[in-house]
PDB file of N, CA and C in Angstrom:
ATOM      1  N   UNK A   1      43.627  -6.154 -43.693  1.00  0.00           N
ATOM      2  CA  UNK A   1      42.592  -7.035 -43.178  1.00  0.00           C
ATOM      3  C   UNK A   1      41.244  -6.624 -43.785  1.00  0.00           C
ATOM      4  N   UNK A   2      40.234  -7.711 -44.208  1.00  0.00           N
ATOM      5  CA  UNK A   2      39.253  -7.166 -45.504  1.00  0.00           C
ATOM      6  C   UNK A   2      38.473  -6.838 -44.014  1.00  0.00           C
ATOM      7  N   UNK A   3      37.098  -6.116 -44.054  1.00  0.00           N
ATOM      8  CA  UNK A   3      36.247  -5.871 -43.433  1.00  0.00           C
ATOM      9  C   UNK A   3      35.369  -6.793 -42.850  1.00  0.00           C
ATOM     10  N   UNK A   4      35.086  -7.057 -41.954  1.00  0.00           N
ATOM     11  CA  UNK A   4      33.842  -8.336 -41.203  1.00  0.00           C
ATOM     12  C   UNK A   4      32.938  -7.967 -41.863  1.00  0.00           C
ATOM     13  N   UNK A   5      31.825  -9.649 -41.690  1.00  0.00           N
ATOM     14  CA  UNK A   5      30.746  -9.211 -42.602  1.00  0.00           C
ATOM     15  C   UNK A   5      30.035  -8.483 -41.866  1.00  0.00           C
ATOM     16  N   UNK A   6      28.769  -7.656 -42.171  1.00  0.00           N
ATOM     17  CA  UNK A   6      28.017  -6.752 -41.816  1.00  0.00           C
ATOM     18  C   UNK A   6      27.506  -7.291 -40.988  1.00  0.00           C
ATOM     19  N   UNK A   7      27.069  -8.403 -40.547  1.00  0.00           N
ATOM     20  CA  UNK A   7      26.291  -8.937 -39.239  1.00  0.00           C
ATOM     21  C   UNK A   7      27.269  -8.905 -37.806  1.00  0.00           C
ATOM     22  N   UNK A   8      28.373  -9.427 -38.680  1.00  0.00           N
ATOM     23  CA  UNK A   8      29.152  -9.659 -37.259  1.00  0.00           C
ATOM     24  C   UNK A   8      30.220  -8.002 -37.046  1.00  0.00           C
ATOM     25  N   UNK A   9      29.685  -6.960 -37.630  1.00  0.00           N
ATOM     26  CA  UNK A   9      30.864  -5.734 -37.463  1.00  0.00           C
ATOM     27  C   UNK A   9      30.372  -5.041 -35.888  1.00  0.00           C
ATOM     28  N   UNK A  10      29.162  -5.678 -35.776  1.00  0.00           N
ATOM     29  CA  UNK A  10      29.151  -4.610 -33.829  1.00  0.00           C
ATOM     30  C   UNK A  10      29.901  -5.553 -32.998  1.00  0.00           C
ATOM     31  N   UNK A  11      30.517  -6.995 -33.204  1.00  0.00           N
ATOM     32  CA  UNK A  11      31.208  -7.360 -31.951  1.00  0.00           C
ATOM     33  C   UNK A  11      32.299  -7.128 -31.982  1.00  0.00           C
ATOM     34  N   UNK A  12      32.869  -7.487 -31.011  1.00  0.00           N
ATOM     35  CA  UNK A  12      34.561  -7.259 -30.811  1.00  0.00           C
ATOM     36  C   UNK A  12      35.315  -8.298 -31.715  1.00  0.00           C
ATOM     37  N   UNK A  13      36.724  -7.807 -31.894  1.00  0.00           N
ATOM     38  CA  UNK A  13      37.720  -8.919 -32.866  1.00  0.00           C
ATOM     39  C   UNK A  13      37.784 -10.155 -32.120  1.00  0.00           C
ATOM     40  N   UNK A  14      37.689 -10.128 -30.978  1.00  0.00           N
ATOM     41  CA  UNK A  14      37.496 -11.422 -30.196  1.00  0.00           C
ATOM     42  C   UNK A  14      36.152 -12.438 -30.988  1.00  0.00           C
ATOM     43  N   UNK A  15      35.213 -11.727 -30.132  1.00  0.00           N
ATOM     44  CA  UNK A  15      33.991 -12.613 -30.529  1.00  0.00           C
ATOM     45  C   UNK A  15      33.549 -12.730 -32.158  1.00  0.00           C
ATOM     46  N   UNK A  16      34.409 -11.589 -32.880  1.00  0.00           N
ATOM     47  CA  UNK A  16      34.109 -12.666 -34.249  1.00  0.00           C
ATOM     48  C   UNK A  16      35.150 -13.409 -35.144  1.00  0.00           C
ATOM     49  N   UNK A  17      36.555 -13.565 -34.042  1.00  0.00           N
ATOM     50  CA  UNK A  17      37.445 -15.108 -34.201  1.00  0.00           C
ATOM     51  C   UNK A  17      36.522 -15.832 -33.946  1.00  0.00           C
ATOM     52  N   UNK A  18      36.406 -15.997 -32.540  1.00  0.00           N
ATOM     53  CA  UNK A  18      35.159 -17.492 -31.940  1.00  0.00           C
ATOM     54  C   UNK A  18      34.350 -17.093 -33.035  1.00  0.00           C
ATOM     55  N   UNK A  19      33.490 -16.850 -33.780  1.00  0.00           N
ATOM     56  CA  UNK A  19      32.090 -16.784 -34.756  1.00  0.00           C
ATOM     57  C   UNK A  19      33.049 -17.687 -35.934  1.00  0.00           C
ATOM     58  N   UNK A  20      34.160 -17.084 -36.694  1.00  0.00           N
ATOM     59  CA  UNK A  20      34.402 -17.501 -37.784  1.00  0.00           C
ATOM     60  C   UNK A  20      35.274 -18.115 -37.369  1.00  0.00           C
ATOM     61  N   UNK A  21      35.585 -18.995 -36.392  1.00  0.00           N
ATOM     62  CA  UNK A  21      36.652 -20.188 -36.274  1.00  0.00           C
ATOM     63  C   UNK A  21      35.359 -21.244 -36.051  1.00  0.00           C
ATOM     64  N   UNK A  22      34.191 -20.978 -35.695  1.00  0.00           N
ATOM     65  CA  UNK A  22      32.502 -21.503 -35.356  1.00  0.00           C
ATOM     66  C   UNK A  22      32.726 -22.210 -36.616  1.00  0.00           C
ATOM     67  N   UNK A  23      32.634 -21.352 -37.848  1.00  0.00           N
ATOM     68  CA  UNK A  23      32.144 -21.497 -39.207  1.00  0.00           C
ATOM     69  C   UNK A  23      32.592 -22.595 -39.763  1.00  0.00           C
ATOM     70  N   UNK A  24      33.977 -22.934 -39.203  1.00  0.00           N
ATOM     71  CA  UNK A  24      34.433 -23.239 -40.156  1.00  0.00           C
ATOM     72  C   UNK A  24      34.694 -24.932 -39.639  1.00  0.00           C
ATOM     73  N   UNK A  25      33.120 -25.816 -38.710  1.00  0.00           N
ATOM     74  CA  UNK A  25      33.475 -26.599 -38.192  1.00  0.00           C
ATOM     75  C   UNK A  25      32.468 -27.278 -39.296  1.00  0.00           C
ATOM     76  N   UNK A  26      32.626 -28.501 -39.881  1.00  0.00           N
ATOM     77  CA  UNK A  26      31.821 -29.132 -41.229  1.00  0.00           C
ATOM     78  C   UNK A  26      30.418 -29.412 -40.496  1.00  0.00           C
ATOM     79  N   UNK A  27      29.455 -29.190 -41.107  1.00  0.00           N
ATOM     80  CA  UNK A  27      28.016 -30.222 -41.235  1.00  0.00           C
ATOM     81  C   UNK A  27      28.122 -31.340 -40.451  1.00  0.00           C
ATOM     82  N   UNK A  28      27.369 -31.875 -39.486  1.00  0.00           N
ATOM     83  CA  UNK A  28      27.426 -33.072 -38.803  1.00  0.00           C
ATOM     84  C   UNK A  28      28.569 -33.603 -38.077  1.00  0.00           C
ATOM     85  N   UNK A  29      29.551 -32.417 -37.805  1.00  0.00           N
ATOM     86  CA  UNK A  29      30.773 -32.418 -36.926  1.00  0.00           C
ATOM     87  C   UNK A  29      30.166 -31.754 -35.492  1.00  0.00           C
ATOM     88  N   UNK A  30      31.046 -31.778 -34.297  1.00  0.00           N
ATOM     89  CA  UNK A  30      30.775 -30.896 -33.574  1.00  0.00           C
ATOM     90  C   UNK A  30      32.658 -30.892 -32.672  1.00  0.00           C
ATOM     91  N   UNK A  31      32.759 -29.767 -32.206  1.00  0.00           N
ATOM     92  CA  UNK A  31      33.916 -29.371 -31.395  1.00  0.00           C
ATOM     93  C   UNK A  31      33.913 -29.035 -30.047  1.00  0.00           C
ATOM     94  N   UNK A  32      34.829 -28.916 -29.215  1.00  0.00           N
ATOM     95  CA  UNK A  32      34.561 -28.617 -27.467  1.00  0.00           C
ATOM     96  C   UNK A  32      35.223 -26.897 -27.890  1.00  0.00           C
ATOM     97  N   UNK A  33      34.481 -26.540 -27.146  1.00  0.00           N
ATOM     98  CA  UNK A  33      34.797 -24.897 -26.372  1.00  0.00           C
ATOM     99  C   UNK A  33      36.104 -24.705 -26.583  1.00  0.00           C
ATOM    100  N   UNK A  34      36.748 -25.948 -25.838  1.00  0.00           N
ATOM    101  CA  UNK A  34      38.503 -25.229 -25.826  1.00  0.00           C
ATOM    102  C   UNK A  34      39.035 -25.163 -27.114  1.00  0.00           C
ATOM    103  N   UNK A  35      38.788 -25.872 -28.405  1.00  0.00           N
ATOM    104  CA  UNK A  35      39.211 -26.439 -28.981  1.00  0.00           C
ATOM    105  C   UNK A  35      39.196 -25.057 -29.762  1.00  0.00           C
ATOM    106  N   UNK A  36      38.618 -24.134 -29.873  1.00  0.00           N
ATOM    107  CA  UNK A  36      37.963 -23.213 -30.731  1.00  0.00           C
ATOM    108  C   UNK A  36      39.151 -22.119 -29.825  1.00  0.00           C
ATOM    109  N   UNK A  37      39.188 -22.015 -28.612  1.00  0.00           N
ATOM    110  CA  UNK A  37      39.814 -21.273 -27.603  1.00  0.00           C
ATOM    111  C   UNK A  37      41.561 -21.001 -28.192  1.00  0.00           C
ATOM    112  N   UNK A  38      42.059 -22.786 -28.583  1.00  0.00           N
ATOM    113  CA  UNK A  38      43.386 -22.981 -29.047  1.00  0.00           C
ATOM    114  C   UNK A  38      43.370 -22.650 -30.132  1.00  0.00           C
ATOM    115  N   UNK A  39      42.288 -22.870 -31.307  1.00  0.00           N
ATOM    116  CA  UNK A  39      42.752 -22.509 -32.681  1.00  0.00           C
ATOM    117  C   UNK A  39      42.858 -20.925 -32.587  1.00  0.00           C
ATOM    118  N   UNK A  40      42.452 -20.313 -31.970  1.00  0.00           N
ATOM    119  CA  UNK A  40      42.507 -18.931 -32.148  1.00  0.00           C
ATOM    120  C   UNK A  40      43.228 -18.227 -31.405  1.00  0.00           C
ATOM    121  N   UNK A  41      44.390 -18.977 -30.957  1.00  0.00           N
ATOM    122  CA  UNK A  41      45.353 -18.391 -30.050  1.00  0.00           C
ATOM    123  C   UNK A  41      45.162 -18.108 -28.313  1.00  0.00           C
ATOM    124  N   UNK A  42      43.984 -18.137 -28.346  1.00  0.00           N
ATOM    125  CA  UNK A  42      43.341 -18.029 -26.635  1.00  0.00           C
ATOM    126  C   UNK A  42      42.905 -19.220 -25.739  1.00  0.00           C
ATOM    127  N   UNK A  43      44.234 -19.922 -25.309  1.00  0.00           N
ATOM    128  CA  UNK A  43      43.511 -21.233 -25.016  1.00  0.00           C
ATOM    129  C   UNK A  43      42.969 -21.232 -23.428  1.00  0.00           C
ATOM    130  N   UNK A  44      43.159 -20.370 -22.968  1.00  0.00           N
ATOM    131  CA  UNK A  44      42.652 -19.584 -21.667  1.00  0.00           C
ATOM    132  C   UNK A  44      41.672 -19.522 -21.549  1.00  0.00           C
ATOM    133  N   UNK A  45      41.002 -19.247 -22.943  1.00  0.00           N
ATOM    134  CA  UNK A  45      39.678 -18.264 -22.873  1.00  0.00           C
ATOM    135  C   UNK A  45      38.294 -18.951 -23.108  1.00  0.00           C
ATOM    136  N   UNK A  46      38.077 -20.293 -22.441  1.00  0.00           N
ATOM    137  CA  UNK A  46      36.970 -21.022 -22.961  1.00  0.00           C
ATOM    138  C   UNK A  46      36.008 -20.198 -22.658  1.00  0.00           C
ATOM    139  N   UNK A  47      35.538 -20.105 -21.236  1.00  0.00           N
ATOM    140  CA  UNK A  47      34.773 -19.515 -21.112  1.00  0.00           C
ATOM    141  C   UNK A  47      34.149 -18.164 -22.054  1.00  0.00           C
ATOM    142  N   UNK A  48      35.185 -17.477 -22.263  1.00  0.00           N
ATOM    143  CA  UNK A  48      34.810 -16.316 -23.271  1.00  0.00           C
ATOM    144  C   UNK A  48      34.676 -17.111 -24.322  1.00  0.00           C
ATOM    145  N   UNK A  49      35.016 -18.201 -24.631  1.00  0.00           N
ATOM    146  CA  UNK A  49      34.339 -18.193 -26.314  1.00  0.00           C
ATOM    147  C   UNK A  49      32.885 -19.153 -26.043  1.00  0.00           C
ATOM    148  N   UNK A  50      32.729 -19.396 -24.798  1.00  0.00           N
ATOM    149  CA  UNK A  50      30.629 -19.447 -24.950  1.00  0.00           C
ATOM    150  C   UNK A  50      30.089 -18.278 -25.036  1.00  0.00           C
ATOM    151  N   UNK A  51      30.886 -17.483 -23.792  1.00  0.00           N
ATOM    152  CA  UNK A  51      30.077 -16.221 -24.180  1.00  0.00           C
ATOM    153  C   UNK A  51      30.006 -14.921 -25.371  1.00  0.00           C
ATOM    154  N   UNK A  52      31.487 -15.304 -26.254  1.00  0.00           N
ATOM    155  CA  UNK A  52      31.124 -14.711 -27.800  1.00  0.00           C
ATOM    156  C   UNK A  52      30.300 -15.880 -28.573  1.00  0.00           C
ATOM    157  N   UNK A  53      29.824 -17.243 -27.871  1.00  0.00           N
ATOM    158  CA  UNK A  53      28.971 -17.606 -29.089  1.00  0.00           C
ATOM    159  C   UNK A  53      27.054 -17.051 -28.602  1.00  0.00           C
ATOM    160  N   UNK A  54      27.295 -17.373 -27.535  1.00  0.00           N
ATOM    161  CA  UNK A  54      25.505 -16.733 -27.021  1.00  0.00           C
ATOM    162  C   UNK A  54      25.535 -15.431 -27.473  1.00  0.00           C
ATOM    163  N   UNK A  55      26.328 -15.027 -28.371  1.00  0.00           N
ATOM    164  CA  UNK A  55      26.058 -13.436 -28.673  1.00  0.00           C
ATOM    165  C   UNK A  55      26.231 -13.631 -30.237  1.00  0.00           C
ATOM    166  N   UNK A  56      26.534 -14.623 -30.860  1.00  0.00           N
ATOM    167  CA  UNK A  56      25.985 -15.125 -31.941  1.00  0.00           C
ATOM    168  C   UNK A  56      24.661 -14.387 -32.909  1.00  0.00           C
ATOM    169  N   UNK A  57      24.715 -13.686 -33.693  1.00  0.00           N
ATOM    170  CA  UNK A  57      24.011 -12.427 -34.289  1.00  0.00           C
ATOM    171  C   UNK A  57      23.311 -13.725 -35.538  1.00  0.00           C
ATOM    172  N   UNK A  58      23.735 -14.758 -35.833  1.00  0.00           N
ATOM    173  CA  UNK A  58      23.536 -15.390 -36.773  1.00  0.00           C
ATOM    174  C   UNK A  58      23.224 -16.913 -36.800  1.00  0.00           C
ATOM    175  N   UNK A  59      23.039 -17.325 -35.717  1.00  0.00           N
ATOM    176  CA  UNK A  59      23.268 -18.446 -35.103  1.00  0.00           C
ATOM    177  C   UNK A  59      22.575 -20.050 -36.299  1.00  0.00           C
ATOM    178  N   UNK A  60      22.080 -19.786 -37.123  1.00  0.00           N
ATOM    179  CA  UNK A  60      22.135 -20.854 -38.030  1.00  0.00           C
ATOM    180  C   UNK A  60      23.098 -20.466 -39.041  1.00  0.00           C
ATOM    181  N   UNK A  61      23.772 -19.823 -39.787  1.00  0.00           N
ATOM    182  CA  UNK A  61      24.712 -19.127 -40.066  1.00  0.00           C
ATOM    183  C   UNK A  61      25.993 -19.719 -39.953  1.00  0.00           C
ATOM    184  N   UNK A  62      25.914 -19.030 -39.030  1.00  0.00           N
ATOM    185  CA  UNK A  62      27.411 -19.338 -38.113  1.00  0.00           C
ATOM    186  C   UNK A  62      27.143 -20.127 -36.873  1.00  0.00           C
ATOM    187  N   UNK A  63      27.334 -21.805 -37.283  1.00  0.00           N
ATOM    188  CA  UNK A  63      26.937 -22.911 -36.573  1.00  0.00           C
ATOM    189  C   UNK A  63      27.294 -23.196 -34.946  1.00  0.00           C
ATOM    190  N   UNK A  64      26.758 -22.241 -34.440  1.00  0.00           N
ATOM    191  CA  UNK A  64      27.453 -22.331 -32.839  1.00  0.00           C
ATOM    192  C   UNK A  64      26.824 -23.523 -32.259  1.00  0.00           C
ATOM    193  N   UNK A  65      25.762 -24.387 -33.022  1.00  0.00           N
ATOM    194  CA  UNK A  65      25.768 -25.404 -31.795  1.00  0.00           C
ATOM    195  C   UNK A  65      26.207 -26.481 -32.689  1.00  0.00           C
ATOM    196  N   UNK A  66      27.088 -26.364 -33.400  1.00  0.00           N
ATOM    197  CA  UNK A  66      28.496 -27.373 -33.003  1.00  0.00           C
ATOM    198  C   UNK A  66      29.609 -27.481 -32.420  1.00  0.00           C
ATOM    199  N   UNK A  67      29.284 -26.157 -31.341  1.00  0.00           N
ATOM    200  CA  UNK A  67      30.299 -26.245 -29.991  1.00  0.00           C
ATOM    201  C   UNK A  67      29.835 -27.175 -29.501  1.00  0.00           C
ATOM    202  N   UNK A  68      30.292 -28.146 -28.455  1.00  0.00           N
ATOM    203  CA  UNK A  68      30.075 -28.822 -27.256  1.00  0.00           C
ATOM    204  C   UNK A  68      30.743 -28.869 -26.393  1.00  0.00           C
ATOM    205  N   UNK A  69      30.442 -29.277 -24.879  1.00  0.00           N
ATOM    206  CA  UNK A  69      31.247 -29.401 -23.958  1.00  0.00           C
ATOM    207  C   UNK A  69      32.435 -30.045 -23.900  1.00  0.00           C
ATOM    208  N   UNK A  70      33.476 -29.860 -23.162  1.00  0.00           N
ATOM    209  CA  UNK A  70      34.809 -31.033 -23.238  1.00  0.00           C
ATOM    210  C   UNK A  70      34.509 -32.645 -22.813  1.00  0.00           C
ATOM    211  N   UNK A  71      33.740 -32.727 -22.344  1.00  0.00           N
ATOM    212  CA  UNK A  71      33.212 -34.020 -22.018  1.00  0.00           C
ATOM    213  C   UNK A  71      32.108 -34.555 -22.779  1.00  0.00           C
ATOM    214  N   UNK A  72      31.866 -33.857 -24.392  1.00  0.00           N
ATOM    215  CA  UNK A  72      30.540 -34.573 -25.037  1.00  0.00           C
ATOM    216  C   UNK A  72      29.360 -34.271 -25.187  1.00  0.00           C
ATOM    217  N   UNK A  73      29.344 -33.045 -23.665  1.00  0.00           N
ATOM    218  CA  UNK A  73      27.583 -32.767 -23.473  1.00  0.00           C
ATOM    219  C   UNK A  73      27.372 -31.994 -24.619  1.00  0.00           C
ATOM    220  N   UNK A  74      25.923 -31.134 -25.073  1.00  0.00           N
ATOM    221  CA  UNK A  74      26.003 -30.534 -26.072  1.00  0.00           C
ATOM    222  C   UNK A  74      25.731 -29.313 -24.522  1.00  0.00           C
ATOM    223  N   UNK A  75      26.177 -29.148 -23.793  1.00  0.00           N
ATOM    224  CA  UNK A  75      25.684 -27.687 -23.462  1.00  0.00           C
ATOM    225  C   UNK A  75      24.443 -26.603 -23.840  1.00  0.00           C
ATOM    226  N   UNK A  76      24.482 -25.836 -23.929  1.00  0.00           N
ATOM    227  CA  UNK A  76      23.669 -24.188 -23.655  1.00  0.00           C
ATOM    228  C   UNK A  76      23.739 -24.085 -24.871  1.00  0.00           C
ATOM    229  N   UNK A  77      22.247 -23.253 -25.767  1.00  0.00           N
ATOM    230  CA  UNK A  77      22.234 -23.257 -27.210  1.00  0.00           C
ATOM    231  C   UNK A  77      21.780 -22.230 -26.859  1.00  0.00           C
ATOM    232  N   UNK A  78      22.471 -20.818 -27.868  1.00  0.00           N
ATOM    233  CA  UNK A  78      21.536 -19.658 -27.894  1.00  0.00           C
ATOM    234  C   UNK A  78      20.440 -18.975 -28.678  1.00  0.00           C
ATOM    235  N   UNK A  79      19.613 -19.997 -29.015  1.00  0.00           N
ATOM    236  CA  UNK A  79      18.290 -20.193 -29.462  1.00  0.00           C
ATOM    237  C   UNK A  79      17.437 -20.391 -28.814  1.00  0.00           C
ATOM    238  N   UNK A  80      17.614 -20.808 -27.660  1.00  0.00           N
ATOM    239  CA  UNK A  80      16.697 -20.866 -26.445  1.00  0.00           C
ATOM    240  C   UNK A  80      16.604 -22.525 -26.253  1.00  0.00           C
ATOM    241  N   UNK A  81      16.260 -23.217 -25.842  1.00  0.00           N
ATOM    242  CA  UNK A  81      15.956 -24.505 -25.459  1.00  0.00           C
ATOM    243  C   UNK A  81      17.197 -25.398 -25.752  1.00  0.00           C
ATOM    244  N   UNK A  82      17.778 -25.992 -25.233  1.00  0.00           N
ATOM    245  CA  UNK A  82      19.322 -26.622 -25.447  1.00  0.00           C
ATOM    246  C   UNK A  82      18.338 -27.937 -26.398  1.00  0.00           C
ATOM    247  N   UNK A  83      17.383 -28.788 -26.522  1.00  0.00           N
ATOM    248  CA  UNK A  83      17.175 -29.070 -27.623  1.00  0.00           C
ATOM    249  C   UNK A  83      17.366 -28.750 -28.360  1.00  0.00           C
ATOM    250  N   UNK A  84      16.911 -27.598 -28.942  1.00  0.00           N
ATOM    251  CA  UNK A  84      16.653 -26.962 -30.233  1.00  0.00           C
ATOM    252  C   UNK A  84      18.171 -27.135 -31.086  1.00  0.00           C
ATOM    253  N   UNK A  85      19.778 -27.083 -30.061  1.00  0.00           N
ATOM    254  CA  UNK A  85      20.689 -27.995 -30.702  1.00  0.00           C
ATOM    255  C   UNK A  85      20.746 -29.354 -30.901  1.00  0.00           C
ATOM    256  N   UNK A  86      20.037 -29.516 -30.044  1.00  0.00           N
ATOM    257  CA  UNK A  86      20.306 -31.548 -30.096  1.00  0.00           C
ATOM    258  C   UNK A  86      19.312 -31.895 -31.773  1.00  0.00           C
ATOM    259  N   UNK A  87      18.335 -31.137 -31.895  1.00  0.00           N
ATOM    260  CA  UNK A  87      17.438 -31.245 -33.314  1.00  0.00           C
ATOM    261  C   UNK A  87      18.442 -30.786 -34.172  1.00  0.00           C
ATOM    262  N   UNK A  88      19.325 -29.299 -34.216  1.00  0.00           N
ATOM    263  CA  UNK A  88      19.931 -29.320 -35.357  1.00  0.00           C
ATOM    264  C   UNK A  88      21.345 -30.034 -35.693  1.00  0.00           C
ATOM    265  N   UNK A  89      21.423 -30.733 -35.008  1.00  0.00           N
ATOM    266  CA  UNK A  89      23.073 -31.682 -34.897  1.00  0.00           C
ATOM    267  C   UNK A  89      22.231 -32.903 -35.607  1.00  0.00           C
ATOM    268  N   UNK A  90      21.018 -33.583 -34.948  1.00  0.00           N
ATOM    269  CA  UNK A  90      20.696 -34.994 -35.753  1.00  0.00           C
ATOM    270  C   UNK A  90      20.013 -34.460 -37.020  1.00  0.00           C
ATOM    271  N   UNK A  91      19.710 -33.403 -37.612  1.00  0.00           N
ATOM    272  CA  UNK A  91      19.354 -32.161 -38.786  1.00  0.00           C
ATOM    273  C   UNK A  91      20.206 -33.044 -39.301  1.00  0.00           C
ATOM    274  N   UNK A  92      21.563 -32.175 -39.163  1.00  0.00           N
ATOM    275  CA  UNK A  92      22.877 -32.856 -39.916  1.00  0.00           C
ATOM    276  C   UNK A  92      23.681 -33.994 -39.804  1.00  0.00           C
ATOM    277  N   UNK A  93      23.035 -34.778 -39.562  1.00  0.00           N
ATOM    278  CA  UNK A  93      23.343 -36.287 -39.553  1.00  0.00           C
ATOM    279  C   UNK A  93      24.155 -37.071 -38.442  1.00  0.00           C
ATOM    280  N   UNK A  94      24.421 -35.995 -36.932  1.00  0.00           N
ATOM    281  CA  UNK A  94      25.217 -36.522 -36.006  1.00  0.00           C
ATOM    282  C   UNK A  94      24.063 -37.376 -35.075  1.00  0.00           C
ATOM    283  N   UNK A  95      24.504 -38.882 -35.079  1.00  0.00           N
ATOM    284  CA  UNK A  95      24.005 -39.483 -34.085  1.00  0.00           C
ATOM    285  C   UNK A  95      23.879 -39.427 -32.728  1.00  0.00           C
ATOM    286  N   UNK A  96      23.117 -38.887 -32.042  1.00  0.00           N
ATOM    287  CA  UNK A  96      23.032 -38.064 -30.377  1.00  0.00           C
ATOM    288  C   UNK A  96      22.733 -39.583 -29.981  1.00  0.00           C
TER     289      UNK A  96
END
């Protein structure tokens, strides 16, 4: 297994599945919590994968606010102001 990148090597193997299963959601897409929970084998674990993304070391980076809620909402951004996702989702071309 190659080494995590240097930003993400202080979290746990948990929270940097949720980070790099984050990554790998396209530009102007967005995904629900669980969805990230199942690709990574933990479909239990929604809750833990908000709270490995608010711990997000990189957070434009590694696109955590193209998580969203299961119902659409955009939820809790850990940048501070849950705007500050709703600006970078219509950034990338998703119609809010």
């Amino acid at each position: 297994m190659r080494s995590p990148p240097a930003y993400l090597s202080s979290l746990t193997e948990f929270q940097r599945s949720v980070l790099l299963k984050a990554a790998e959601i396209p530009a102007g897409e967005v995904r629900p919590y669980g969805w990230i929970a199942k690709e990574i084998g933990k479909p239990g674990a929604v809750r833990a994968v908000g709270s490995a993304l608010a711990r997000n070391p990189v957070p434009v980076i590694i696109p955590c606010h193209r998580v969203v809620r299961s119902d659409g909402t955009l939820g809790r951004y850990s940048l501070g102001e849950d705007s500050n996702k709703e600006v970078l989702l219509e950034a990338e071309g998703l119609p809010l």
